[in-house]
N, C-alpha and C. Protein backbone atom coordinates (compact mmCIF):
# COMPACT_ATOMS: atom_id res chain seq x y z
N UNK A 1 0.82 -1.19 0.00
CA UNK A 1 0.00 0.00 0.00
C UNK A 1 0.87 1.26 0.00
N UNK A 2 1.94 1.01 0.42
CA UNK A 2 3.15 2.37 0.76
C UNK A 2 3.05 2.73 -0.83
N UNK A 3 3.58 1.59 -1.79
CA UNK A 3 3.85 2.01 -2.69
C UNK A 3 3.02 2.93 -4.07
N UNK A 4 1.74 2.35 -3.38
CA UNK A 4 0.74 3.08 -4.20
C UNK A 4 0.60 4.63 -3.95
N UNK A 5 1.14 5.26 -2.47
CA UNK A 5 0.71 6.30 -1.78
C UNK A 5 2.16 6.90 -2.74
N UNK A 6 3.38 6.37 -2.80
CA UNK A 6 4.72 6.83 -3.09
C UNK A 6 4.05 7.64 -4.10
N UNK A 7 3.97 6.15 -5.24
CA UNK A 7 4.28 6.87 -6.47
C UNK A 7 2.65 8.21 -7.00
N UNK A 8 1.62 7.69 -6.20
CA UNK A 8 0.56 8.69 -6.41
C UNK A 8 1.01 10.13 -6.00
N UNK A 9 1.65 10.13 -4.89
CA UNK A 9 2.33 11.17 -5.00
C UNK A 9 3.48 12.20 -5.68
N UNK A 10 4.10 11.08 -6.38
CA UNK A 10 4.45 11.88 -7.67
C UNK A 10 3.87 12.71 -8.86
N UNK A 11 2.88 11.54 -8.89
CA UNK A 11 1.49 12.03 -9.75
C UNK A 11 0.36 13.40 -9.55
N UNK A 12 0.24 13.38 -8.14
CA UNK A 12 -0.52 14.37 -7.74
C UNK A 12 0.01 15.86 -7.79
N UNK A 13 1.09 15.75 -7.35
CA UNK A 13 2.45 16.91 -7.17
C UNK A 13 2.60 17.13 -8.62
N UNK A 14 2.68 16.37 -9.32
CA UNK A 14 3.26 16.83 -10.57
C UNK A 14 1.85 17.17 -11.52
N UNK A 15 0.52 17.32 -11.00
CA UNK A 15 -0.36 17.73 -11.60
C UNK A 15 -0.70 18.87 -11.19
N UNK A 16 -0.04 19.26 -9.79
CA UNK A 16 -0.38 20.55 -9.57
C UNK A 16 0.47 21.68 -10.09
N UNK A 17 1.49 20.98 -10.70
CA UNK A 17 2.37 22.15 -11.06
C UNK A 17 2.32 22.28 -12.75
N UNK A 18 3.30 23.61 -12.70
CA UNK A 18 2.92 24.31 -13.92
C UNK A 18 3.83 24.03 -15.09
N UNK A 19 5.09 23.35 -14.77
CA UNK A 19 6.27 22.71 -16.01
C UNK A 19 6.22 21.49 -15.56
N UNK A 20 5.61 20.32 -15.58
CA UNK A 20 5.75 19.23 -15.75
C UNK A 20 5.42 18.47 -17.11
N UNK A 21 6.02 17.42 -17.02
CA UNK A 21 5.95 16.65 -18.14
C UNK A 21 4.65 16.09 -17.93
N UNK A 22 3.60 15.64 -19.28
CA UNK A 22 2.58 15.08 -19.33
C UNK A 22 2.77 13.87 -18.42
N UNK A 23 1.73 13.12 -17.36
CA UNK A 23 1.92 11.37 -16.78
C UNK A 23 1.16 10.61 -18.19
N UNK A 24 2.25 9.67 -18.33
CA UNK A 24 1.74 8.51 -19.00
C UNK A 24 1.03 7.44 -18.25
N UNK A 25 1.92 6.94 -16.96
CA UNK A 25 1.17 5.85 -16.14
C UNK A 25 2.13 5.98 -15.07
N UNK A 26 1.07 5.43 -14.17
CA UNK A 26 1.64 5.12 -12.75
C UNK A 26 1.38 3.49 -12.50
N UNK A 27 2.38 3.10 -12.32
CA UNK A 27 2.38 1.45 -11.86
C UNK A 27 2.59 1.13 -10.60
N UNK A 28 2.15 0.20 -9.90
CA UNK A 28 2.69 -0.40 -8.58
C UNK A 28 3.34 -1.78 -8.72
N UNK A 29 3.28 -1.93 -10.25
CA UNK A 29 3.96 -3.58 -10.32
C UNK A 29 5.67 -3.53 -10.72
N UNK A 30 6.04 -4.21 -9.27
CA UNK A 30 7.47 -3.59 -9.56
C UNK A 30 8.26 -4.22 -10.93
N UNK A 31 8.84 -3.42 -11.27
CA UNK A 31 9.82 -3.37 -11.95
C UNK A 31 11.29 -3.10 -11.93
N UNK A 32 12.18 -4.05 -12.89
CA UNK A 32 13.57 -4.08 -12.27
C UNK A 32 13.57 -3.64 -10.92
N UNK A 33 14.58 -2.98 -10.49
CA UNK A 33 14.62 -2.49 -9.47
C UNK A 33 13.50 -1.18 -8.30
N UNK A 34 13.09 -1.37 -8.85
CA UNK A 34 11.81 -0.36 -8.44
C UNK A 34 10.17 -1.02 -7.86
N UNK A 35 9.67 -0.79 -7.08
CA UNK A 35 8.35 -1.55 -6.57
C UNK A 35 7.30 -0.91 -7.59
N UNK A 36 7.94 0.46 -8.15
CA UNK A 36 6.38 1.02 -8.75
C UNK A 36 7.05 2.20 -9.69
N UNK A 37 6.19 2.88 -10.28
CA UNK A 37 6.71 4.03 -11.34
C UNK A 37 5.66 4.95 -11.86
N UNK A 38 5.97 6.29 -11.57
CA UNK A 38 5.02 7.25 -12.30
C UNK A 38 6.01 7.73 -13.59
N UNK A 39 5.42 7.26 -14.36
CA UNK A 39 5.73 7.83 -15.74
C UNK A 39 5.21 8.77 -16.65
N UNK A 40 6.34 9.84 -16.95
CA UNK A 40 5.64 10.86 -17.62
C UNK A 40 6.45 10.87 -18.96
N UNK A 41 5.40 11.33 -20.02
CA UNK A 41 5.93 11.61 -21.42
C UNK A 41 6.53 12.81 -21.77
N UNK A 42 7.81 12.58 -21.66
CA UNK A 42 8.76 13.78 -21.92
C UNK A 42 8.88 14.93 -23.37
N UNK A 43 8.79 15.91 -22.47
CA UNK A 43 8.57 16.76 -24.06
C UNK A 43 9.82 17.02 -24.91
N UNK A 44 9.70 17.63 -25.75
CA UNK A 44 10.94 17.46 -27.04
C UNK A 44 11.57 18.81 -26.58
N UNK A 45 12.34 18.97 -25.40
CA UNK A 45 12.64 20.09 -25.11
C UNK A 45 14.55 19.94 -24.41
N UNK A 46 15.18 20.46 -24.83
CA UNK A 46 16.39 20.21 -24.53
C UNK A 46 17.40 21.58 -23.29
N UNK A 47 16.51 23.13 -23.44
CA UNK A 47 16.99 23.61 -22.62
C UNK A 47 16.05 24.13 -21.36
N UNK A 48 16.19 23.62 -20.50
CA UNK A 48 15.51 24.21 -19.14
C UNK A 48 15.73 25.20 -18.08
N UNK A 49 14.43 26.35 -17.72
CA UNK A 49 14.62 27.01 -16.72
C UNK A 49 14.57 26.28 -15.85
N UNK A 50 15.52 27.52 -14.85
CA UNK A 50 15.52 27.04 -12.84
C UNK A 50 13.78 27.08 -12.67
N UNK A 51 12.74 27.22 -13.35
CA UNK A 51 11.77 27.05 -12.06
C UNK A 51 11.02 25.33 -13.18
N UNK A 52 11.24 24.98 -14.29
CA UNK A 52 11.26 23.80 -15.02
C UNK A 52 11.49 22.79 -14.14
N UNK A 53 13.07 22.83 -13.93
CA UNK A 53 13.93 22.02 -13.03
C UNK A 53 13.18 22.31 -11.50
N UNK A 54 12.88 23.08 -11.20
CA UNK A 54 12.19 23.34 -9.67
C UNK A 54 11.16 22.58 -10.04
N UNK A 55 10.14 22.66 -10.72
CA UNK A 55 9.48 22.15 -10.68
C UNK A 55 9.29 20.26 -10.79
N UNK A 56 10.11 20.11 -11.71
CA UNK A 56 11.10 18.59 -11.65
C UNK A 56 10.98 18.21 -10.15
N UNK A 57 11.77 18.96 -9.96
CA UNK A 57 12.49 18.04 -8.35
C UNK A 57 10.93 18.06 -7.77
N UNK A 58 10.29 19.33 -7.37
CA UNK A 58 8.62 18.92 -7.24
C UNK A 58 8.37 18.11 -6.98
N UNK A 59 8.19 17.58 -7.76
CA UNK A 59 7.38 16.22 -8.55
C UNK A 59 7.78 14.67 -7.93
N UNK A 60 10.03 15.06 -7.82
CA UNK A 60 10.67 13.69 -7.70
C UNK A 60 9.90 13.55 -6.00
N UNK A 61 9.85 14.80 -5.15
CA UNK A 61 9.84 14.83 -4.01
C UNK A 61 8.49 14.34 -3.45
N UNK A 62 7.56 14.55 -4.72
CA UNK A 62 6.26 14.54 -4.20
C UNK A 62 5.77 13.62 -3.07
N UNK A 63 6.54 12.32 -3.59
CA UNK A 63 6.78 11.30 -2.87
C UNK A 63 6.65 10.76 -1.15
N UNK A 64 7.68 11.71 -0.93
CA UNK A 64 8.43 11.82 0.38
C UNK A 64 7.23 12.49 1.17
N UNK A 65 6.95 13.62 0.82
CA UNK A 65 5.24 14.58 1.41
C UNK A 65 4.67 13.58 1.51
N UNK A 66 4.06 12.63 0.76
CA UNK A 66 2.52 11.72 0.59
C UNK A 66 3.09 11.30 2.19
N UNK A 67 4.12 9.97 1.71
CA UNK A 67 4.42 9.14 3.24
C UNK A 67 4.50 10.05 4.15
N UNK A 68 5.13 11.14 4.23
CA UNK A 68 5.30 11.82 5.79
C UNK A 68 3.61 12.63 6.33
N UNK A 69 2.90 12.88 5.23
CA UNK A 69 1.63 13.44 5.50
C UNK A 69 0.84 11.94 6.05
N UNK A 70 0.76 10.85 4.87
CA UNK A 70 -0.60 10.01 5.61
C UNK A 70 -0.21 8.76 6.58
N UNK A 71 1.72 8.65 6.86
CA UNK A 71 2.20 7.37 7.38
C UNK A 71 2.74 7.86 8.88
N UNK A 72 3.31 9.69 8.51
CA UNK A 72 3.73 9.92 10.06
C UNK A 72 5.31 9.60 9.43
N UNK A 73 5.50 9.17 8.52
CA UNK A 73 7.11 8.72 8.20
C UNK A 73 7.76 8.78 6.72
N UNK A 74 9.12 8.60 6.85
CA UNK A 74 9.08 8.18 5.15
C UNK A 74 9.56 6.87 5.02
N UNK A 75 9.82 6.52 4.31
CA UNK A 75 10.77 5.10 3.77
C UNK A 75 11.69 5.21 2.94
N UNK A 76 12.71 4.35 2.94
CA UNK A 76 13.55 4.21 1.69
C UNK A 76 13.02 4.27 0.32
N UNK A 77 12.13 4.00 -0.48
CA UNK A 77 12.10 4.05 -1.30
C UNK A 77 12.53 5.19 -2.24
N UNK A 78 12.20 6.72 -1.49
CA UNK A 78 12.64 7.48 -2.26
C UNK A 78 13.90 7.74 -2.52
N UNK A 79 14.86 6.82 -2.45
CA UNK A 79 16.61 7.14 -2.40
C UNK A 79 16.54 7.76 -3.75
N UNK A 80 16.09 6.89 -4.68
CA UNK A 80 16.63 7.29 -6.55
C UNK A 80 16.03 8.33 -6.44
N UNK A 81 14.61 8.76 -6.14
CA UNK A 81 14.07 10.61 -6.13
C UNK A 81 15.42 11.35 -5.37
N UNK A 82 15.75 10.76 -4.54
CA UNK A 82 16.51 11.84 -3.99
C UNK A 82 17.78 12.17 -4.27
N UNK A 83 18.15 11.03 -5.29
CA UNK A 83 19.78 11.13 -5.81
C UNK A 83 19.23 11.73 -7.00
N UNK A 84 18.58 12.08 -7.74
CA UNK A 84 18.12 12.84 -8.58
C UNK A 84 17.89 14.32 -8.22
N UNK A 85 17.32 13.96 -7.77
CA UNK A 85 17.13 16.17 -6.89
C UNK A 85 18.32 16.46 -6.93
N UNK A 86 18.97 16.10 -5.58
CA UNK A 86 20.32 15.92 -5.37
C UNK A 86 21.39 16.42 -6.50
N UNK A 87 21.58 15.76 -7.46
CA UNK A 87 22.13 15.98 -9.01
C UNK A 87 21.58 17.04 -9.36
N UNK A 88 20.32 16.88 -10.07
CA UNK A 88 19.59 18.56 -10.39
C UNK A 88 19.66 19.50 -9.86
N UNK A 89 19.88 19.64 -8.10
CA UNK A 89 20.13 21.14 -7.46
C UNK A 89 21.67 21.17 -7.41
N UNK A 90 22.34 20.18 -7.59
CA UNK A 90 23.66 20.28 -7.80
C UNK A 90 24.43 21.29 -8.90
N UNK A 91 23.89 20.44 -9.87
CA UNK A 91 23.84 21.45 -11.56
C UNK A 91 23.92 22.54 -11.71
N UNK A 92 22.21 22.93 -11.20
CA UNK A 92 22.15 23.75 -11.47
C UNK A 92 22.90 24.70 -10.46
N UNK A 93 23.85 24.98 -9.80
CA UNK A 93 24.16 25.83 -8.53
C UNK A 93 25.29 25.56 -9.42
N UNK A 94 26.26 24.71 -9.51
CA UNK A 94 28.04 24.20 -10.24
C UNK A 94 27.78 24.33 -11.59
N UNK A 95 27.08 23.89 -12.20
CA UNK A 95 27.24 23.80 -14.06
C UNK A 95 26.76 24.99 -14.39
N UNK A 96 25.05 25.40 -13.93
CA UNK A 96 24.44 26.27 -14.66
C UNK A 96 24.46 27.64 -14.45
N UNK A 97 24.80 27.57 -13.03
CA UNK A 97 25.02 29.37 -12.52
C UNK A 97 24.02 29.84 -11.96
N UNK A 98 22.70 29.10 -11.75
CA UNK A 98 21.59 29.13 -11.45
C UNK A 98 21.07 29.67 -9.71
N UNK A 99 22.29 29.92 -9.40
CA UNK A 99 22.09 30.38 -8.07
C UNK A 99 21.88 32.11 -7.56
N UNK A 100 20.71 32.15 -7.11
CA UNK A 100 20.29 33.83 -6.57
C UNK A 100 21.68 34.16 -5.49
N UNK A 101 22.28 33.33 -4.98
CA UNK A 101 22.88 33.77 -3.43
C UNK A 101 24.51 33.69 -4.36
N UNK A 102 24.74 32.60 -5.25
CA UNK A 102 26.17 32.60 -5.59
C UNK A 102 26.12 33.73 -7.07
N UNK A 103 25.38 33.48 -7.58
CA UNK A 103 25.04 34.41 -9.18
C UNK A 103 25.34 33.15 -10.13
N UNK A 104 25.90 34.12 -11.07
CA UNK A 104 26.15 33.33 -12.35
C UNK A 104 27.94 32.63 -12.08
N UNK A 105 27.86 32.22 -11.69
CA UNK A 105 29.43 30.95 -11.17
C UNK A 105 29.37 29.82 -11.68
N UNK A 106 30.41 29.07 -12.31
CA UNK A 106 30.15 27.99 -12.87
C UNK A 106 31.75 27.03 -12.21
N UNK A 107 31.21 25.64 -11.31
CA UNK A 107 32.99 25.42 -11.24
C UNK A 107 33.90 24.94 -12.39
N UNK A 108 34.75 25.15 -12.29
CA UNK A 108 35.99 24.54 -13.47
C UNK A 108 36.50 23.60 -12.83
N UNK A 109 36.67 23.12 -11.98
CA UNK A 109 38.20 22.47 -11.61
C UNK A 109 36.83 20.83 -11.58
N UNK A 110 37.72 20.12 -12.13
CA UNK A 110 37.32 18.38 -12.06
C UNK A 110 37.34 17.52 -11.02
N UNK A 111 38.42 17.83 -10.18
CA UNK A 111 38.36 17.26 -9.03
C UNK A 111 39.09 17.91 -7.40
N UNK A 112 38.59 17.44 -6.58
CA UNK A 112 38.96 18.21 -5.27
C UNK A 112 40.02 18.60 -5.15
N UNK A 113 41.27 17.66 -5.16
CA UNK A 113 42.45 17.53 -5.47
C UNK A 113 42.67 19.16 -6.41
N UNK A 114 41.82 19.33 -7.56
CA UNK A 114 42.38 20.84 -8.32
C UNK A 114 41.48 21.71 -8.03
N UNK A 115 41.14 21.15 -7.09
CA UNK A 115 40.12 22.87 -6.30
C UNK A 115 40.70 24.12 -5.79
N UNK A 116 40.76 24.90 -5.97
CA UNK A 116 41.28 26.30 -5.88
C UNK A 116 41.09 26.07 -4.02
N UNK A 117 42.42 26.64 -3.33
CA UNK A 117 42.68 26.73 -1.87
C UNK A 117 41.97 28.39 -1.62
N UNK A 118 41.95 28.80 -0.74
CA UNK A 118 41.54 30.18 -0.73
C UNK A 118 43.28 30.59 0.63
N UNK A 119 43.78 31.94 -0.43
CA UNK A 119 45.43 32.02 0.27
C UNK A 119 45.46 32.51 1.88
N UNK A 120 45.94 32.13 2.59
CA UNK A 120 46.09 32.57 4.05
C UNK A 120 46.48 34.12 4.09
């Protein structure tokens, strides 16, 4: 029953908002690795605004709200929603520049190891 509440909550969240992708289906019959899946039909669109992507994560999160509103809790299941957000608010703050508090900043350096020190 968790799982029906999960993924409806993706569904619901992502109907209330205003850049989401069309839902194709919501399943509870698991698959590969997954107990269930809201699936949406992705539009033919390749560049996205910060409130697109806000709205994205929305949607991944919707999830997490349902269980903590009707269970009192959450569960694991939402790990992959959340390594997704996760990535997407990542991006956009390091790749895209997308940040009100940092501005338009983008990092360069590949790894920690060539991360700029700040000088004493």
């Amino acid at each position: 029953m968790m799982v029906a509440y999960h993924e409806a909550g993706h569904a619901v969240v992502g109907g209330f908002l205003e850049y989401t992708d069309p839902l194709l289906k919501v399943s509870i019959v698991p698959q590969g690795k997954g107990l269930g899946c809201a699936q949406c039909l992705p539009r033919e669109q390749y560049l996205y605004t910060w409130k697109q992507l806000f709205d994205r994560m929305c949607t991944m999160l919707g999830s997490r709200v349902v269980e903590q509103l009707f269970f009192g809790q959450v569960t694991m299941g939402a790990q992959d929603d959340l390594r997704k957000v996760t990535q997407s608010s990542y991006a956009q703050i390091v790749q895209f520049g997308m940040s009100e508090k940092l501005g338009q900043v983008r990092r360069w350096w590949r790894s920690r190891s060539a991360r700029p020190r700040p000088s004493s």
